[in-house]
PDB file of N, CA and C in Angstrom:
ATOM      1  N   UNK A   1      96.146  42.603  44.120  1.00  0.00           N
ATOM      2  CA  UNK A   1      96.485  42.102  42.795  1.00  0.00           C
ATOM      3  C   UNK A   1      97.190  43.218  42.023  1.00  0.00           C
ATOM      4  N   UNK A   2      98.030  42.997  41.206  1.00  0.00           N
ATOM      5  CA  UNK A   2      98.881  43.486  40.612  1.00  0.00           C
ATOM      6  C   UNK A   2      98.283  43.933  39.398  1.00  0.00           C
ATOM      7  N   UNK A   3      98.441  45.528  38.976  1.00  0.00           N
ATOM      8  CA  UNK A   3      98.003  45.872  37.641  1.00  0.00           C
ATOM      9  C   UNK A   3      99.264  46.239  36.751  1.00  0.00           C
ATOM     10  N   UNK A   4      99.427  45.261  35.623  1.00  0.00           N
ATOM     11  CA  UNK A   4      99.936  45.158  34.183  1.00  0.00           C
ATOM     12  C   UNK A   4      99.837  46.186  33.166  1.00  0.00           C
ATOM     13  N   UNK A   5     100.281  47.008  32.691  1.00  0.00           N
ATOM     14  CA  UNK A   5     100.413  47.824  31.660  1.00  0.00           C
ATOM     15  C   UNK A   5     101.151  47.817  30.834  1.00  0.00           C
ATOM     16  N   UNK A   6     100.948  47.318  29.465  1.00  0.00           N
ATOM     17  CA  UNK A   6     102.300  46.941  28.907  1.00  0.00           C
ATOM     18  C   UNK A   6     101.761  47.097  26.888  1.00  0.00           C
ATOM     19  N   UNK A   7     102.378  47.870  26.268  1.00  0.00           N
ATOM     20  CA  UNK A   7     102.134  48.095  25.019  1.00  0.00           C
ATOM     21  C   UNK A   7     101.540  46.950  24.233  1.00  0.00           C
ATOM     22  N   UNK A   8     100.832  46.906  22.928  1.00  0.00           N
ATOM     23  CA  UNK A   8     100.416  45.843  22.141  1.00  0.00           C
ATOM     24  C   UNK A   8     101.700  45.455  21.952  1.00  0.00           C
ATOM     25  N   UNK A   9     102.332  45.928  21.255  1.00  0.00           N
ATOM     26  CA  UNK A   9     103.555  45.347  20.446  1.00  0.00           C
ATOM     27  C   UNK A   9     104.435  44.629  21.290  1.00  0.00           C
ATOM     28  N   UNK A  10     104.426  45.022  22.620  1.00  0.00           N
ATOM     29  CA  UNK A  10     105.499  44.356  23.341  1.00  0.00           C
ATOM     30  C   UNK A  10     104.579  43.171  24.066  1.00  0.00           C
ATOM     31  N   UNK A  11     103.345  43.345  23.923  1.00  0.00           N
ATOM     32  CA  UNK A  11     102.613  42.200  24.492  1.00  0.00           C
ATOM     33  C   UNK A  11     102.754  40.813  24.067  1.00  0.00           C
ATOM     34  N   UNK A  12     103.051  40.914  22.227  1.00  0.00           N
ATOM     35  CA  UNK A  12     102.991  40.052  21.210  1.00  0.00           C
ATOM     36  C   UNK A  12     104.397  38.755  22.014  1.00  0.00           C
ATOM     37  N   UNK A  13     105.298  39.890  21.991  1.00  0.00           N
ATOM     38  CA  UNK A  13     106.758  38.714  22.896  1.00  0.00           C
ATOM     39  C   UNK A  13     106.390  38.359  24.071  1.00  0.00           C
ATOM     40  N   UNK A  14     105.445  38.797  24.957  1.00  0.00           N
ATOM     41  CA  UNK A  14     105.110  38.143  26.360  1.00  0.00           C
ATOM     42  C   UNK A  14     103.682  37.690  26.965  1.00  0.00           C
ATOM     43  N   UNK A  15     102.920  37.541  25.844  1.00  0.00           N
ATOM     44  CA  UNK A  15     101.719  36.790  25.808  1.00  0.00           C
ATOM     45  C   UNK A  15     101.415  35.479  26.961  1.00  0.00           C
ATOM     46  N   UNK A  16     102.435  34.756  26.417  1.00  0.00           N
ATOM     47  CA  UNK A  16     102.379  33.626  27.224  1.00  0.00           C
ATOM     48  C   UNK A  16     102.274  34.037  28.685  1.00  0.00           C
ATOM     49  N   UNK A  17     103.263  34.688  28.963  1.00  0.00           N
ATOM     50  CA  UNK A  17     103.548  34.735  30.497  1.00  0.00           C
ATOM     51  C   UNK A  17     102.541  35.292  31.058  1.00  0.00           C
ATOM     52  N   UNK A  18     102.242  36.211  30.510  1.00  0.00           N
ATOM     53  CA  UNK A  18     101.186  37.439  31.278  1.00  0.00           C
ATOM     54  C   UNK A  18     100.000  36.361  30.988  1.00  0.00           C
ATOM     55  N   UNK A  19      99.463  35.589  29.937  1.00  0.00           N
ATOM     56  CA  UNK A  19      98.634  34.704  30.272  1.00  0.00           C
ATOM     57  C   UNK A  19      98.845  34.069  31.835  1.00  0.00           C
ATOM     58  N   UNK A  20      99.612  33.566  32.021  1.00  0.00           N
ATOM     59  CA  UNK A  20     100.179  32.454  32.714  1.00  0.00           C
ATOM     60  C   UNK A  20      99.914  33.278  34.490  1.00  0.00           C
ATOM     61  N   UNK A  21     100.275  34.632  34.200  1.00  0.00           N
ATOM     62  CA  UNK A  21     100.204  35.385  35.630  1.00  0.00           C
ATOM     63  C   UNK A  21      98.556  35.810  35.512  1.00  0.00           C
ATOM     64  N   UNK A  22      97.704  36.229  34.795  1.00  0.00           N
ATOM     65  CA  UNK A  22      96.489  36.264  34.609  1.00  0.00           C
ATOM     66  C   UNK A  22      95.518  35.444  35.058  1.00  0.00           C
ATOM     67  N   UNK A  23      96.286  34.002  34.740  1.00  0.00           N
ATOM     68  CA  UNK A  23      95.393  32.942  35.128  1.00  0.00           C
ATOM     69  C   UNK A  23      95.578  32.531  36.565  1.00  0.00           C
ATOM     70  N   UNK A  24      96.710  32.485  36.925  1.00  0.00           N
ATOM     71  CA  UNK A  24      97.224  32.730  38.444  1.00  0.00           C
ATOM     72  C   UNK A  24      96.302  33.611  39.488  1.00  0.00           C
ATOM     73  N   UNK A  25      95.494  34.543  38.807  1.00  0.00           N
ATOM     74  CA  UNK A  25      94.795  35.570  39.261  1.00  0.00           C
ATOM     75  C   UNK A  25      96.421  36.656  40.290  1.00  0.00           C
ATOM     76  N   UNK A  26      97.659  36.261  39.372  1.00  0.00           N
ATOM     77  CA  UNK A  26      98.588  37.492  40.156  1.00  0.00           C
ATOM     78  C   UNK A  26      98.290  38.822  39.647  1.00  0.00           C
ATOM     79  N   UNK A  27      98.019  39.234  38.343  1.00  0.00           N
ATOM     80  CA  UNK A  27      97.527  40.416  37.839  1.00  0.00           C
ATOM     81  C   UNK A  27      96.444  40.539  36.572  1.00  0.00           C
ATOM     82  N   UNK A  28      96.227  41.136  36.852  1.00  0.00           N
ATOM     83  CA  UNK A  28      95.283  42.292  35.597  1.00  0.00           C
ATOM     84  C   UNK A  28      96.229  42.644  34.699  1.00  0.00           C
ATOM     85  N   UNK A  29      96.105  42.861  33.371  1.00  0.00           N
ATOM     86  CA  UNK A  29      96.902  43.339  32.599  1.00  0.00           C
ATOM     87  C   UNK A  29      95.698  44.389  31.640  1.00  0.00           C
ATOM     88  N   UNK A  30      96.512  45.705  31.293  1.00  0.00           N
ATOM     89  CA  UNK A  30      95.629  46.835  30.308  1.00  0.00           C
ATOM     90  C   UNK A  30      96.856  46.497  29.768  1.00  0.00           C
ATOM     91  N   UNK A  31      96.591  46.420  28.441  1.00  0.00           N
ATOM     92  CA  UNK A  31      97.031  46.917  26.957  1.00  0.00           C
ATOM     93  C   UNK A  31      96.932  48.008  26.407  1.00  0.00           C
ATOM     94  N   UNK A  32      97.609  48.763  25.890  1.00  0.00           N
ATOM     95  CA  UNK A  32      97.835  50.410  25.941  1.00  0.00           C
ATOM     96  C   UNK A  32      98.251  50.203  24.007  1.00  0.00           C
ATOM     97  N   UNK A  33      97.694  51.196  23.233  1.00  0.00           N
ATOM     98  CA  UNK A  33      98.299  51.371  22.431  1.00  0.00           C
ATOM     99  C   UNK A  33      98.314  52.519  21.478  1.00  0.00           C
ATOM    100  N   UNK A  34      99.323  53.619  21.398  1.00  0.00           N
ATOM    101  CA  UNK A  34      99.783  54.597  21.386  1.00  0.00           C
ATOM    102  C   UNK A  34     100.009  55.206  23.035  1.00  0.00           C
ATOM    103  N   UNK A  35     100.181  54.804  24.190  1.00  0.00           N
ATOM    104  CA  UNK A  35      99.803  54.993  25.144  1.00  0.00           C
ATOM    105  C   UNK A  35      97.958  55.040  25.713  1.00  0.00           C
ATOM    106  N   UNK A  36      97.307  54.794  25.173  1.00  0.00           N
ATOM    107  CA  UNK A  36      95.847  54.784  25.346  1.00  0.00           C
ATOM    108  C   UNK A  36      95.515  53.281  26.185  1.00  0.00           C
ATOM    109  N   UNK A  37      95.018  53.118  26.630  1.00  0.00           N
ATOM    110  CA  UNK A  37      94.208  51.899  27.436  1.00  0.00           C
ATOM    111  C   UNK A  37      93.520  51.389  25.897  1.00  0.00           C
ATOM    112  N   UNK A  38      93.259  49.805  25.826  1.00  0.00           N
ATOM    113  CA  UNK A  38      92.643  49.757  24.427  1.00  0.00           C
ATOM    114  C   UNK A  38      91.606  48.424  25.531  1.00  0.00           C
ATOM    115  N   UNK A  39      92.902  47.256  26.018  1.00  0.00           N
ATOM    116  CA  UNK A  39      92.053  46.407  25.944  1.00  0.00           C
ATOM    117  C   UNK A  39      92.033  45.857  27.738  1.00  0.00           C
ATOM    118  N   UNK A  40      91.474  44.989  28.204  1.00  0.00           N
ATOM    119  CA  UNK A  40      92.119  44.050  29.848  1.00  0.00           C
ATOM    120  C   UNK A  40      91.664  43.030  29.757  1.00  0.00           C
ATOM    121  N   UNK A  41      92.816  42.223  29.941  1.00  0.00           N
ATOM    122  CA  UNK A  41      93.247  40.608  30.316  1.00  0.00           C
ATOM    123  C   UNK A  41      92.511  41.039  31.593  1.00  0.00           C
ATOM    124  N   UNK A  42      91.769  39.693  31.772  1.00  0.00           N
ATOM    125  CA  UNK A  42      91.298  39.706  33.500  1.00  0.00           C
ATOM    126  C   UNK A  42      90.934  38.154  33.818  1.00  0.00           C
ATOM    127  N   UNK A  43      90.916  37.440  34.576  1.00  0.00           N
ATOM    128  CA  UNK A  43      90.738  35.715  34.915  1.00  0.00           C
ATOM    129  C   UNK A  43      89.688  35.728  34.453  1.00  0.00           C
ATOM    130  N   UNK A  44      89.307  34.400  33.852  1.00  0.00           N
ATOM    131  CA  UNK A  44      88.003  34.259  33.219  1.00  0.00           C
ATOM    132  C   UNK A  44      86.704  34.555  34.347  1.00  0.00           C
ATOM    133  N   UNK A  45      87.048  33.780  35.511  1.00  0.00           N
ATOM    134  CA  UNK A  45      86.392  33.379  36.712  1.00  0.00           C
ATOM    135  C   UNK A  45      86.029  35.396  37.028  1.00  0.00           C
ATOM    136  N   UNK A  46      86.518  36.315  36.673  1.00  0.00           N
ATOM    137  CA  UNK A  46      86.192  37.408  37.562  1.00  0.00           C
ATOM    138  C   UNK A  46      85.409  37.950  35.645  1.00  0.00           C
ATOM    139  N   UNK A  47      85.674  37.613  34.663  1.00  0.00           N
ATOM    140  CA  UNK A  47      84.660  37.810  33.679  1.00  0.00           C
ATOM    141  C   UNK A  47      83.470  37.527  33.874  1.00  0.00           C
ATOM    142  N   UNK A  48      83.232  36.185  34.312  1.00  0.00           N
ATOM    143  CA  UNK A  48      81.774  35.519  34.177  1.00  0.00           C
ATOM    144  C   UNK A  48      81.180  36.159  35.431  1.00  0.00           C
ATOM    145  N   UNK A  49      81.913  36.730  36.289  1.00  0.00           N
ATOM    146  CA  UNK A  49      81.140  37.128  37.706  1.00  0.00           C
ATOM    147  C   UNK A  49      80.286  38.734  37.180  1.00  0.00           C
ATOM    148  N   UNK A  50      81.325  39.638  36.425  1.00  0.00           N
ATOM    149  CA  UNK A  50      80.947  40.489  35.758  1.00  0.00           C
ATOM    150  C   UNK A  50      80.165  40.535  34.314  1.00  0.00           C
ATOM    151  N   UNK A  51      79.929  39.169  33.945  1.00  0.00           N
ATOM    152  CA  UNK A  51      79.091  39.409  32.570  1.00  0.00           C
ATOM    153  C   UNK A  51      77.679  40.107  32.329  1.00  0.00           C
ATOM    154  N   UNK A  52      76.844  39.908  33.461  1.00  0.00           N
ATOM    155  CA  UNK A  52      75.643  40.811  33.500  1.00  0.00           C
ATOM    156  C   UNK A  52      75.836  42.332  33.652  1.00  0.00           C
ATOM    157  N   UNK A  53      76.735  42.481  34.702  1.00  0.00           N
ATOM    158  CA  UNK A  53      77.002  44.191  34.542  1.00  0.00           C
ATOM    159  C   UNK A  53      77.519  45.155  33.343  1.00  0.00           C
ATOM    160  N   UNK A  54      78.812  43.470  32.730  1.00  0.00           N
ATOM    161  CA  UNK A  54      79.354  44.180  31.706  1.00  0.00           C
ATOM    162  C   UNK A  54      78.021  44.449  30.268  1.00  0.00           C
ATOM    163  N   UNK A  55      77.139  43.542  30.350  1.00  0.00           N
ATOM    164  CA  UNK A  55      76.149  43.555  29.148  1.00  0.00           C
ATOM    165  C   UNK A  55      75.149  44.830  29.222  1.00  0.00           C
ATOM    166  N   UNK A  56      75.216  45.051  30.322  1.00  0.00           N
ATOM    167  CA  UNK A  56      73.742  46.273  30.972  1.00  0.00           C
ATOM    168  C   UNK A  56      74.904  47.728  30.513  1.00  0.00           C
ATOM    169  N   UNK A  57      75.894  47.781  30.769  1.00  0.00           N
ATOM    170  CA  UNK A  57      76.581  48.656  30.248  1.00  0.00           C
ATOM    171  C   UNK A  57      77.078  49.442  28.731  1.00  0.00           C
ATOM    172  N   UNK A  58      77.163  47.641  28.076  1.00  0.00           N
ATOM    173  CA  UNK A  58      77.605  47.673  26.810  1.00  0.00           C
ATOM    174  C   UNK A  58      75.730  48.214  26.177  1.00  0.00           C
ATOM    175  N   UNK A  59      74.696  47.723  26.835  1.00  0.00           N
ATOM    176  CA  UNK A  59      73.927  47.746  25.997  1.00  0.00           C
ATOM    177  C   UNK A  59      73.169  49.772  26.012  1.00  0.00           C
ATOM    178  N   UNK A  60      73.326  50.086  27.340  1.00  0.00           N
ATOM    179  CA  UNK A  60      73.426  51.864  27.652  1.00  0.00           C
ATOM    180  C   UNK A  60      74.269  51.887  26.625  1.00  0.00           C
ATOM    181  N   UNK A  61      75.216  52.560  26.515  1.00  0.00           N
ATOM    182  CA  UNK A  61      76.840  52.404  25.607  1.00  0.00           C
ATOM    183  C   UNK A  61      75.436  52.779  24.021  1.00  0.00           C
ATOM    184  N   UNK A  62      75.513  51.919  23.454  1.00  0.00           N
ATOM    185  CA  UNK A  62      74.275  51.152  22.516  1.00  0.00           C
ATOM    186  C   UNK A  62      73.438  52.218  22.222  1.00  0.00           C
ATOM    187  N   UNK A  63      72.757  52.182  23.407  1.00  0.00           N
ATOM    188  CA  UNK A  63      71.253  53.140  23.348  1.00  0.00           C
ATOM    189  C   UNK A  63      71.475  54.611  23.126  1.00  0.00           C
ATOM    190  N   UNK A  64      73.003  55.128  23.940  1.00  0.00           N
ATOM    191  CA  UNK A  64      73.013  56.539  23.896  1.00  0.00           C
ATOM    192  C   UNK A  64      73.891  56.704  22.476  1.00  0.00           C
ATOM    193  N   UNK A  65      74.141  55.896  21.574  1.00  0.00           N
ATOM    194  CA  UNK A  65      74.745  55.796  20.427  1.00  0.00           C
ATOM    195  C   UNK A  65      75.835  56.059  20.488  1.00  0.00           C
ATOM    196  N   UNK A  66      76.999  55.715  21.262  1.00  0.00           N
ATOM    197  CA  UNK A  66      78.250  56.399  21.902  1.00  0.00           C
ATOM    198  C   UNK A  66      78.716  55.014  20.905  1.00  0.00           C
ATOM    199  N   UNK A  67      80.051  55.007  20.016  1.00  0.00           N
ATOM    200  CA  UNK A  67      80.253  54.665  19.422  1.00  0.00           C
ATOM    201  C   UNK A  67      81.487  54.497  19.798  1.00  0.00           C
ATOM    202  N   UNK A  68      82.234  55.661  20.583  1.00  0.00           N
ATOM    203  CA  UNK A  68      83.109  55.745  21.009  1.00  0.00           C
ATOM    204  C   UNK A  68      83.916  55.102  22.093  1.00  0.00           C
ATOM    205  N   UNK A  69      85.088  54.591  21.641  1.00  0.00           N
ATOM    206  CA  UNK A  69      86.056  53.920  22.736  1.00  0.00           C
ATOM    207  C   UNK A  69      86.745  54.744  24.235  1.00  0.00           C
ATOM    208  N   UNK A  70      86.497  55.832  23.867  1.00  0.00           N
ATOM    209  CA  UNK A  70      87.322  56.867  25.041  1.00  0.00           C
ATOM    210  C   UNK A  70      86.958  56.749  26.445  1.00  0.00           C
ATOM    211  N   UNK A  71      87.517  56.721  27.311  1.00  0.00           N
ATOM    212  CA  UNK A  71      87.458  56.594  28.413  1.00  0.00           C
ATOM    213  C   UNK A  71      87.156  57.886  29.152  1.00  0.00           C
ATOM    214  N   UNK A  72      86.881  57.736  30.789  1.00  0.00           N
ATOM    215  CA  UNK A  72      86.317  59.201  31.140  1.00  0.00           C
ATOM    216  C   UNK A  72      88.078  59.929  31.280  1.00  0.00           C
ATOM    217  N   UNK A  73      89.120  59.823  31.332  1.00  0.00           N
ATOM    218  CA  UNK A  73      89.862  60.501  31.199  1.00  0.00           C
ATOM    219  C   UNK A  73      90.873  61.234  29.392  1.00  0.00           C
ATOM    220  N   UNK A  74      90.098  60.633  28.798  1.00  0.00           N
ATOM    221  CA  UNK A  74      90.125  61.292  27.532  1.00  0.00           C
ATOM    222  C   UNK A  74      91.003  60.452  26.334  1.00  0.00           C
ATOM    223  N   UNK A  75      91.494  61.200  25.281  1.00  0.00           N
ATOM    224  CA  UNK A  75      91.937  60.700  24.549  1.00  0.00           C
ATOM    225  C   UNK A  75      93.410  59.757  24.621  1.00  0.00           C
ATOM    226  N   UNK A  76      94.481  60.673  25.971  1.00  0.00           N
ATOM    227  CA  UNK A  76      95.361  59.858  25.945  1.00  0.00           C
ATOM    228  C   UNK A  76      95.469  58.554  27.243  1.00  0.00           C
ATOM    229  N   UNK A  77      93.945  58.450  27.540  1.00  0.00           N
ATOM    230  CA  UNK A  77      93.800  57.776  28.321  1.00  0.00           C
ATOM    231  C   UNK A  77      93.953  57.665  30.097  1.00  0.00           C
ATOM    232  N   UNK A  78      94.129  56.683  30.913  1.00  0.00           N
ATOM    233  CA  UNK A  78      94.389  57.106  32.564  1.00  0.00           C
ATOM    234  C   UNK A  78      95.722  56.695  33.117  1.00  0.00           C
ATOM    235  N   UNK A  79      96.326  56.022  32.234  1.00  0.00           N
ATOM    236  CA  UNK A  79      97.535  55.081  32.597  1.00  0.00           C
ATOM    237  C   UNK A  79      99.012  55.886  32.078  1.00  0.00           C
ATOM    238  N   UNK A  80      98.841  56.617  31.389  1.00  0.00           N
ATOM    239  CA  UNK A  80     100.208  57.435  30.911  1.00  0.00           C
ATOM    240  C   UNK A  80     100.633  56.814  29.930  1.00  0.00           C
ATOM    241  N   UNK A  81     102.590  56.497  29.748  1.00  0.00           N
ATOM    242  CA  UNK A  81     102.189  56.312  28.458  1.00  0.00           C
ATOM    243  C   UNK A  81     102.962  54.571  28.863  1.00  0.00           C
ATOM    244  N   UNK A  82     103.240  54.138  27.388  1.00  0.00           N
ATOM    245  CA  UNK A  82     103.647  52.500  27.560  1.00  0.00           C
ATOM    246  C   UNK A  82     104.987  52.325  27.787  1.00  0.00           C
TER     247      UNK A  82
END
């Protein structure tokens, strides 16, 4: 499967499509903005498979009071830039 990287702003003009390839399960899409990773489009069907892991995570996240969005490769993120 194909991974998507593509700025907010330029996402806004190609929403549709990248929906459209998302749902296809042809790619993953990260949303980057300032170059940073922010958000990921992913098929619903591979959400709901991950919703328990994603909750046990979010809720660690929670407990250690990490408030923070940063990823383990830092502020400008793992993907480079948009």
């Amino acid at each position: 499967m194909e991974l998507v990287r593509i700025g907010a702003n330029k996402l806004r003009t190609n929403l549709g499509g990248l929906i459209d390839q998302v749902h296809r399960s042809e790619c993953d899409v990260i949303v980057t903005r300032y170059i940073r990773p922010i958000v990921a489009i992913i098929p619903y069907q591979d959400y709901l498979a991950m919703k328990d892991a994603l909750d046990t995570v979010r809720r660690e996240r929670e407990q250690r009071g990490s408030g923070s969005d940063r990823g383990p490769a830092g502020p400008r993120g793992a993907f480079g830039q948009e």
